[in-house]
Protein backbone atom coordinates (compact mmCIF):
# COMPACT_ATOMS: atom_id res chain seq x y z
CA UNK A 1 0.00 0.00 0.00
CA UNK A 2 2.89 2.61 0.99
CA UNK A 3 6.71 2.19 0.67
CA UNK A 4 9.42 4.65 1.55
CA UNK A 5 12.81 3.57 0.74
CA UNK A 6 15.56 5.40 1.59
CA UNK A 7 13.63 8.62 2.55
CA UNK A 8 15.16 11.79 3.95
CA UNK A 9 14.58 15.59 4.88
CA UNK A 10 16.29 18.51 6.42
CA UNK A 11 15.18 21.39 7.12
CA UNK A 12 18.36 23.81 7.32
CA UNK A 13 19.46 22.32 10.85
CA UNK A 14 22.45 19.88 11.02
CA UNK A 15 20.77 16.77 11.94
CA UNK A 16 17.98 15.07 9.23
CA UNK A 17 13.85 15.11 10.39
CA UNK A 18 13.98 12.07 8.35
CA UNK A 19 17.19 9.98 8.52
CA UNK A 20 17.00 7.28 5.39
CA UNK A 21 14.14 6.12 6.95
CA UNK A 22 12.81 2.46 5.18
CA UNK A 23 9.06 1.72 5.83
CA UNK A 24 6.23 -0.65 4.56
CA UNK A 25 3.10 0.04 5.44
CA UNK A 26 0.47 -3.08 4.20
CA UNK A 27 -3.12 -2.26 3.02
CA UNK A 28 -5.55 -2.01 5.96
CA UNK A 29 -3.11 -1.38 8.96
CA UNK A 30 -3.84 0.88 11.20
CA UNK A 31 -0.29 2.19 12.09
CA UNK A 32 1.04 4.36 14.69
CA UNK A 33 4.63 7.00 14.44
CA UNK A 34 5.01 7.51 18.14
CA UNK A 35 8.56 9.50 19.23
CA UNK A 36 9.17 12.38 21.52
CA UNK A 37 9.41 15.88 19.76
CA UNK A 38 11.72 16.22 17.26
CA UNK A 39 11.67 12.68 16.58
CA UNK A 40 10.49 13.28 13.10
CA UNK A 41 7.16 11.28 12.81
CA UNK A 42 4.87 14.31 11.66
CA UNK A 43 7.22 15.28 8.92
CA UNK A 44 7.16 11.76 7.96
CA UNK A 45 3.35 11.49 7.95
CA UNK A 46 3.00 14.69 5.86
CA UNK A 47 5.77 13.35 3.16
CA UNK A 48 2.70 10.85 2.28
CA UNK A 49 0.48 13.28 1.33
CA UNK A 50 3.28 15.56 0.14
CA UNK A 51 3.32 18.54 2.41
CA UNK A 52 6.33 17.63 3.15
CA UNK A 53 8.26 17.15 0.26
CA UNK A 54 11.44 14.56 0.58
CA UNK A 55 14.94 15.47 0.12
CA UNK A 56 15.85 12.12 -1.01
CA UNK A 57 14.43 8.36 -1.43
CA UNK A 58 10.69 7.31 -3.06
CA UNK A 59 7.40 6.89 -1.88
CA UNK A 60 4.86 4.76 -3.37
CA UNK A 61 1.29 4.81 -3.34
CA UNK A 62 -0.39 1.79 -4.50
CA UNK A 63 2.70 1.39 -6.16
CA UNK A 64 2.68 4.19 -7.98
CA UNK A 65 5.45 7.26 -7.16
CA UNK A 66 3.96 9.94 -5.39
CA UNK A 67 6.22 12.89 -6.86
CA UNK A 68 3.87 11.27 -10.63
CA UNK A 69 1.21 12.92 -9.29
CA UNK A 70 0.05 16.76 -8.74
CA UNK A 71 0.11 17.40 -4.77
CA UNK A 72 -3.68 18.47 -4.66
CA UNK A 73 -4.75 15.14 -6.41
CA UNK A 74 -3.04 13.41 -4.48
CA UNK A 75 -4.40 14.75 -1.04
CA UNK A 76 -8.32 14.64 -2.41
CA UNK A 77 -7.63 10.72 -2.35
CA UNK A 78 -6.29 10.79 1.02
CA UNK A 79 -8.06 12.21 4.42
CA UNK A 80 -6.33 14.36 6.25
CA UNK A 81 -6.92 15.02 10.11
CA UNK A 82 -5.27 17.19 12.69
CA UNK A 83 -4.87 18.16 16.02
CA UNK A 84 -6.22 21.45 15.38
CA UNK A 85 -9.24 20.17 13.56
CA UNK A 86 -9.25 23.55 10.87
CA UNK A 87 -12.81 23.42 10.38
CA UNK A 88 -14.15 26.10 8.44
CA UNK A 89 -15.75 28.73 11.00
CA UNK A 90 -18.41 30.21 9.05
CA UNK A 91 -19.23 26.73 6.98
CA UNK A 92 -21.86 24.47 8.25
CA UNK A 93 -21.16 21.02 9.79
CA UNK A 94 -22.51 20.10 6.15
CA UNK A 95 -20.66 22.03 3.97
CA UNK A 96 -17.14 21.20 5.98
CA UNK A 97 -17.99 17.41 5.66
CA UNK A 98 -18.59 18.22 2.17
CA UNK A 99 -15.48 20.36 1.12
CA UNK A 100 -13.63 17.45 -0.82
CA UNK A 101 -16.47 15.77 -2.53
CA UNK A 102 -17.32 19.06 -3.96
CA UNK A 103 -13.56 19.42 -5.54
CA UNK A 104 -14.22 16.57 -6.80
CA UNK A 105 -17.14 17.28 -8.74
CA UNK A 106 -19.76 14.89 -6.46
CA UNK A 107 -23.25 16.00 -6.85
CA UNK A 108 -25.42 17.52 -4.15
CA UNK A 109 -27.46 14.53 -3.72
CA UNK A 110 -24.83 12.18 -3.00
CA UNK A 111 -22.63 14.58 -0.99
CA UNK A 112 -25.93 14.62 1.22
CA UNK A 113 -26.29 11.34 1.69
CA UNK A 114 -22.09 10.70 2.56
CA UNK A 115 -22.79 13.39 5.08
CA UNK A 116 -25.54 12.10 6.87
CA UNK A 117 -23.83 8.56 6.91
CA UNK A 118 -21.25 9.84 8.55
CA UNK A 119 -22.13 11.83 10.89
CA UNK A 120 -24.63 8.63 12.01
CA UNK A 121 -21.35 6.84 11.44
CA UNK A 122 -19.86 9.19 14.40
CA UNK A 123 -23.01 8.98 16.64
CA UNK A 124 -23.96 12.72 15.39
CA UNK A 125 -27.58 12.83 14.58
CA UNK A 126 -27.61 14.09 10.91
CA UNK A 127 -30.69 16.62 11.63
CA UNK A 128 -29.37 17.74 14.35
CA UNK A 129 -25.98 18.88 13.75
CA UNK A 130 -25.89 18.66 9.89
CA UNK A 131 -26.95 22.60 10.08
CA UNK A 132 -25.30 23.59 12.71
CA UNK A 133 -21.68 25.97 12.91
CA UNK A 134 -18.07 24.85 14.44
CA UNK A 135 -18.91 27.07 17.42
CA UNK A 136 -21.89 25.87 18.02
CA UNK A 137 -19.54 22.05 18.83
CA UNK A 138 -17.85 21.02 21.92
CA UNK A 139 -14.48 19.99 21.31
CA UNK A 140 -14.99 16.94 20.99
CA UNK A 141 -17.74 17.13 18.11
CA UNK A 142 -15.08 19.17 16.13
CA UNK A 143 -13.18 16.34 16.14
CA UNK A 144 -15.73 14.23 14.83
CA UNK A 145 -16.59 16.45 12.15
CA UNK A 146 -13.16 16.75 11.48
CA UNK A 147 -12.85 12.98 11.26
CA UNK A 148 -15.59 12.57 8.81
CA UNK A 149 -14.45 15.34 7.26
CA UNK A 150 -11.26 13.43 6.30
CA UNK A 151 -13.51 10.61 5.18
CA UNK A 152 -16.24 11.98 3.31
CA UNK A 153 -14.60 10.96 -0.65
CA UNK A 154 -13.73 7.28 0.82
CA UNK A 155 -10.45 7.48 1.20
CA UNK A 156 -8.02 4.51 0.77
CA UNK A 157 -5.86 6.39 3.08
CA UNK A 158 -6.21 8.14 7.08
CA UNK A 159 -3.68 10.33 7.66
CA UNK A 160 -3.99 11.31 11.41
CA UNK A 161 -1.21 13.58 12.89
CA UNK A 162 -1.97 14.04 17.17
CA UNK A 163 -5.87 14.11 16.17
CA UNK A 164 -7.25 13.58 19.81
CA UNK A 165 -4.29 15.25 22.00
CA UNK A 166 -6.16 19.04 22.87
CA UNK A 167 -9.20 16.92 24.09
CA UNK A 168 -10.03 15.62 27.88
CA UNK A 169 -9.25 12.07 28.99
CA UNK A 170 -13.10 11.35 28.27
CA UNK A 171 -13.72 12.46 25.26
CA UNK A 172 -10.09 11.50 23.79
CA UNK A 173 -11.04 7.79 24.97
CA UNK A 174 -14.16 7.47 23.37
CA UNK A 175 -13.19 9.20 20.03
CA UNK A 176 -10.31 6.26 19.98
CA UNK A 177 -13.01 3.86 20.22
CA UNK A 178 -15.10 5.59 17.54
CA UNK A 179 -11.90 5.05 15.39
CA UNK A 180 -11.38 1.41 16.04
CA UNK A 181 -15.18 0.87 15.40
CA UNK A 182 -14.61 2.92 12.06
CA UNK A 183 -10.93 1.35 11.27
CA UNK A 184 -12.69 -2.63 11.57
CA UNK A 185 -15.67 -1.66 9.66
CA UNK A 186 -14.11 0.04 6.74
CA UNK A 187 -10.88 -1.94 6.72
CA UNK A 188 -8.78 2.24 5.46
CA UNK A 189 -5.15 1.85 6.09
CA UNK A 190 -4.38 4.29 8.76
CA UNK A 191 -1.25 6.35 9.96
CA UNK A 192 -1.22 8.17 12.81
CA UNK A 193 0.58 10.06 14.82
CA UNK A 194 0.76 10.42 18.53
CA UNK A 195 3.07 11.19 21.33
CA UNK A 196 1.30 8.98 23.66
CA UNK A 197 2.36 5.45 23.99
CA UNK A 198 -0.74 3.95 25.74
CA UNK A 199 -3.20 5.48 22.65
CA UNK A 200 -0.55 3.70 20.28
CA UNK A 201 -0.92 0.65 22.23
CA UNK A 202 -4.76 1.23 22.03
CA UNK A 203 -4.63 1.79 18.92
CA UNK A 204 -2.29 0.79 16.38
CA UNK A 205 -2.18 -2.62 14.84
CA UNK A 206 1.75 -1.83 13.88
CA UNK A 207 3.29 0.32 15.75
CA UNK A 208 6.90 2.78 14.15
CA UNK A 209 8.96 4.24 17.37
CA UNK A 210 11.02 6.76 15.92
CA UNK A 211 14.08 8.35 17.65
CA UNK A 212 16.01 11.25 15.90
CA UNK A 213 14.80 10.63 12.32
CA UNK A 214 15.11 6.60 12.07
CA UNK A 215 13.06 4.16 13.52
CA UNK A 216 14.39 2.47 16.86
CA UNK A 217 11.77 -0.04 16.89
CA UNK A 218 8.23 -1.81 15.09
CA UNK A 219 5.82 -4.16 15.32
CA UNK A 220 2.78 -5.13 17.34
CA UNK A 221 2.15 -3.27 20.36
CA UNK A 222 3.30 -6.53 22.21
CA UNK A 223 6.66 -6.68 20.55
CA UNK A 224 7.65 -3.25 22.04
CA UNK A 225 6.22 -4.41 25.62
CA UNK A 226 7.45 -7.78 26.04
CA UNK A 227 10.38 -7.44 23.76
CA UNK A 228 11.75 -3.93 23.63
CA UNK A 229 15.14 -3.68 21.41
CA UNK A 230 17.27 -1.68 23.36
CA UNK A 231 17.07 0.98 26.85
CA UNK A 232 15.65 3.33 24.64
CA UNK A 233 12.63 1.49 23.95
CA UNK A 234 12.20 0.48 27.11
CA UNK A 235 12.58 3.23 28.93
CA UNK A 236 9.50 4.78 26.53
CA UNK A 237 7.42 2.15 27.13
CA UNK A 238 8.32 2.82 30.68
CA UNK A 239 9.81 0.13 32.50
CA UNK A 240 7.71 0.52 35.48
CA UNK A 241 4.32 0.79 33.53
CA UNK A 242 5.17 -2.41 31.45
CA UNK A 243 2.72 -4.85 33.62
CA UNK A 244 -0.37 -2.24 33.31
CA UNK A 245 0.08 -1.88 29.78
CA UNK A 246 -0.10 -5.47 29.10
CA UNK A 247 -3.02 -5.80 31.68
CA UNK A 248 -4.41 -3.35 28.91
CA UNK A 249 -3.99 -5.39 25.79
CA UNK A 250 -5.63 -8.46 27.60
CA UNK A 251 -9.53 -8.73 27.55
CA UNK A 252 -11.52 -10.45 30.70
CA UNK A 253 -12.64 -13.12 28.43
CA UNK A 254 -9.15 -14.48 27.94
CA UNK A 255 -8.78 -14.72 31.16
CA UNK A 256 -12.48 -15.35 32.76
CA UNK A 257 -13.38 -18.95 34.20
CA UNK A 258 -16.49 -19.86 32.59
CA UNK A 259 -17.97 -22.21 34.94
CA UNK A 260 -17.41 -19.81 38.29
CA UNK A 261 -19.91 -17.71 39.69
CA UNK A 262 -19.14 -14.70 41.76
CA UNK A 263 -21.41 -12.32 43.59
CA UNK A 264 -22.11 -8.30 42.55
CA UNK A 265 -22.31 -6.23 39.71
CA UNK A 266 -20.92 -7.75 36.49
CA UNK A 267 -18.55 -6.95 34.33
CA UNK A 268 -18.14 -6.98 30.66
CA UNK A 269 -16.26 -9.36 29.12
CA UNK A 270 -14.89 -7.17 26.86
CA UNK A 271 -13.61 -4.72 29.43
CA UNK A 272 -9.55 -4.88 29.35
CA UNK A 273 -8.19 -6.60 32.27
CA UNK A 274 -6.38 -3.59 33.54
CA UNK A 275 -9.86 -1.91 33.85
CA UNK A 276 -10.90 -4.84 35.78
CA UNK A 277 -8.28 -4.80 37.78
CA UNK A 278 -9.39 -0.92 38.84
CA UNK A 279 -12.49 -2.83 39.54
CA UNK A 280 -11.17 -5.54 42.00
CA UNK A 281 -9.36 -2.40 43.76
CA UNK A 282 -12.55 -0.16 44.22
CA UNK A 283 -15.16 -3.50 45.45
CA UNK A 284 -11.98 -4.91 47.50
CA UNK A 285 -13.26 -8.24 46.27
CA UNK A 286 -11.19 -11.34 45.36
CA UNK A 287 -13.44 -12.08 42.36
CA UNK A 288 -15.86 -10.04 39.96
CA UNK A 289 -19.02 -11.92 37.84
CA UNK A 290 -18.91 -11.39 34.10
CA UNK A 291 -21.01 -11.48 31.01
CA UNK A 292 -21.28 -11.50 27.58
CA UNK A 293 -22.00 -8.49 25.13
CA UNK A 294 -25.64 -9.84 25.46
CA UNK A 295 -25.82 -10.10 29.20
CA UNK A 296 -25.45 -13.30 29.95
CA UNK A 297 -23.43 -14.66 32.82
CA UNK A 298 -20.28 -16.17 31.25
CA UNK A 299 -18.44 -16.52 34.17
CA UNK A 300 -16.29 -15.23 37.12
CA UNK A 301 -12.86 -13.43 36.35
CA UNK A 302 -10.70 -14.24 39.84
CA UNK A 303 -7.87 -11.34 41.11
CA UNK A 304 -5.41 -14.23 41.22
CA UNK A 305 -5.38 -14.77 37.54
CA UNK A 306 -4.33 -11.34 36.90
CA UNK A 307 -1.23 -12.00 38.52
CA UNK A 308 -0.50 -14.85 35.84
CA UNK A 309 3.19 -14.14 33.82
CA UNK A 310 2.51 -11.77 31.00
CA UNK A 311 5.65 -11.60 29.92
């Protein structure tokens, strides 16, 4: 889907953005360029939709070279979301959603019905925000808008540089489950880019830790937890945060016992075990009753068996 060979950029200092940097990035991923500052993971992202433009090395789209192809052609085929959002203030909800299906020629009728389908898509009732102005939005409805914004001509591509990281805990945290609910039904290929490494764990499929322009580590969020390449990597991952980030990537129903019964409210099988275990601390309890995404008792989930070896 993308390749960058060899890619590089400066930008008048001594030291590269980029450094050579090699990537693949498969069709459907969702992946995730997490660094500190500086580390050069934005400037990579925005060399894929060329707003960056390379000093060296090739990118390919689909296979095809992105320097074959005029920079605003290439960006109507990719969505494009940011931190900042940049909707247009005195544009409806409507007629933002709508800006790139317009350039590209769409007619009214079907740029109305993409619009309402994704604002349903982002739990946004279509007549009742459709008309409505980015001021008249909490923060985290800009997002949202901005997100279906960036998907309203279909994209193949999501390009996603720190999209959630001026919202509250809340809000960020559901709008990363919108995402995944959006990523597994549409099957886009994603890049993102955050500073955060428990929304890359959350999030990415793949995840690219970049250090100074080159990447010091990928692979699934579990390689960089369980296997970390060098003091660098672990120290990002945070050595002392390691067993609560695992905790995270587990789900109760790996871990439930399905013919135990416990006593209480029940939890979801789906909740991550580090939630549960935030559970077993607040009820001071020894063992929590569970159930399915229809309700039904599936089993108990014990304290004890979150102590099993996770790594």
């Amino acid at each position: 889907m993308i390749e960058m060979t060899q890619v590089s950029k400066t930008f008048g200092g001594a030291r590269p953005a980029v450094d050579d940097l090699s990537l693949s990035i498969a069709a459907g991923e969702f992946v995730v360029l997490i660094g500190s500052s500086g580390s050069g993971k934005s400037t990579l992202l925005r060399m894929i939709n060329r707003l960056v433009e390379p000093d060296r090395g090739e990118i390919l789209v689909n296979g095809v070279d992105i320097r074959r192809q005029r920079p605003e052609d290439l960006r109507r085929r990719m969505g494009y979301a940011i931190q900042s959002i940049g909707l247009f203030p005195h544009w409806t909800v409507a007629q933002n959603i709508g800006t790139v299906p317009r350039l590209l020629k769409w007619t009214k009728a079907r740029i109305d019905a993409r619009v309402d389908e994704l604002l349903a898509l982002l739990h946004l009732d279509p007549a009742e925000f459709r008309h409505r102005y980015p001021h008249q939005l909490s923060g985290g409805q800009q997002q949202r808008v901005g997100v279906a914004r960036a998907l309203a001509a279909d994209p193949d591509v999501l390009l996603m540089d720190e999209p959630f990281g001026a919202l509250d805990p809340v809000t960020r945290g559901a709008l990363q489950e919108e995402l995944l609910r959006i990523h597994a039904l549409s099957g886009k290929t994603v890049v993102l880019v955050t500073h955060d490494i428990d929304e890359a764990l959350q999030l990415g499929s793949h995840i690219v830790l970049m250090n100074q322009g080159r990447i010091v580590q990928q692979g699934r969020p579990l390689d960089l937890l369980r296997r970390p390449a060098n003091a660098f990597v672990h120290d990002f991952v945070g050595r002392t945060e390691i067993g609560l980030r695992l905790l995270a990537l587990d789900r109760v129903a790996g871990r439930l016992r399905p013919n135990e019964a416990a006593v209480g409210e029940p939890i979801s099988a789906d909740l991550s075990l580090r939630e549960a275990l935030s559970t077993f601390v607040a009820r001071r309890v020894d063992r929590l009753p569970v159930v399915d995404d229809q309700g039904r008792p599936a089993g108990a989930l014990f304290f004890s068996d979150l102590l099993e070896r996770q790594l």
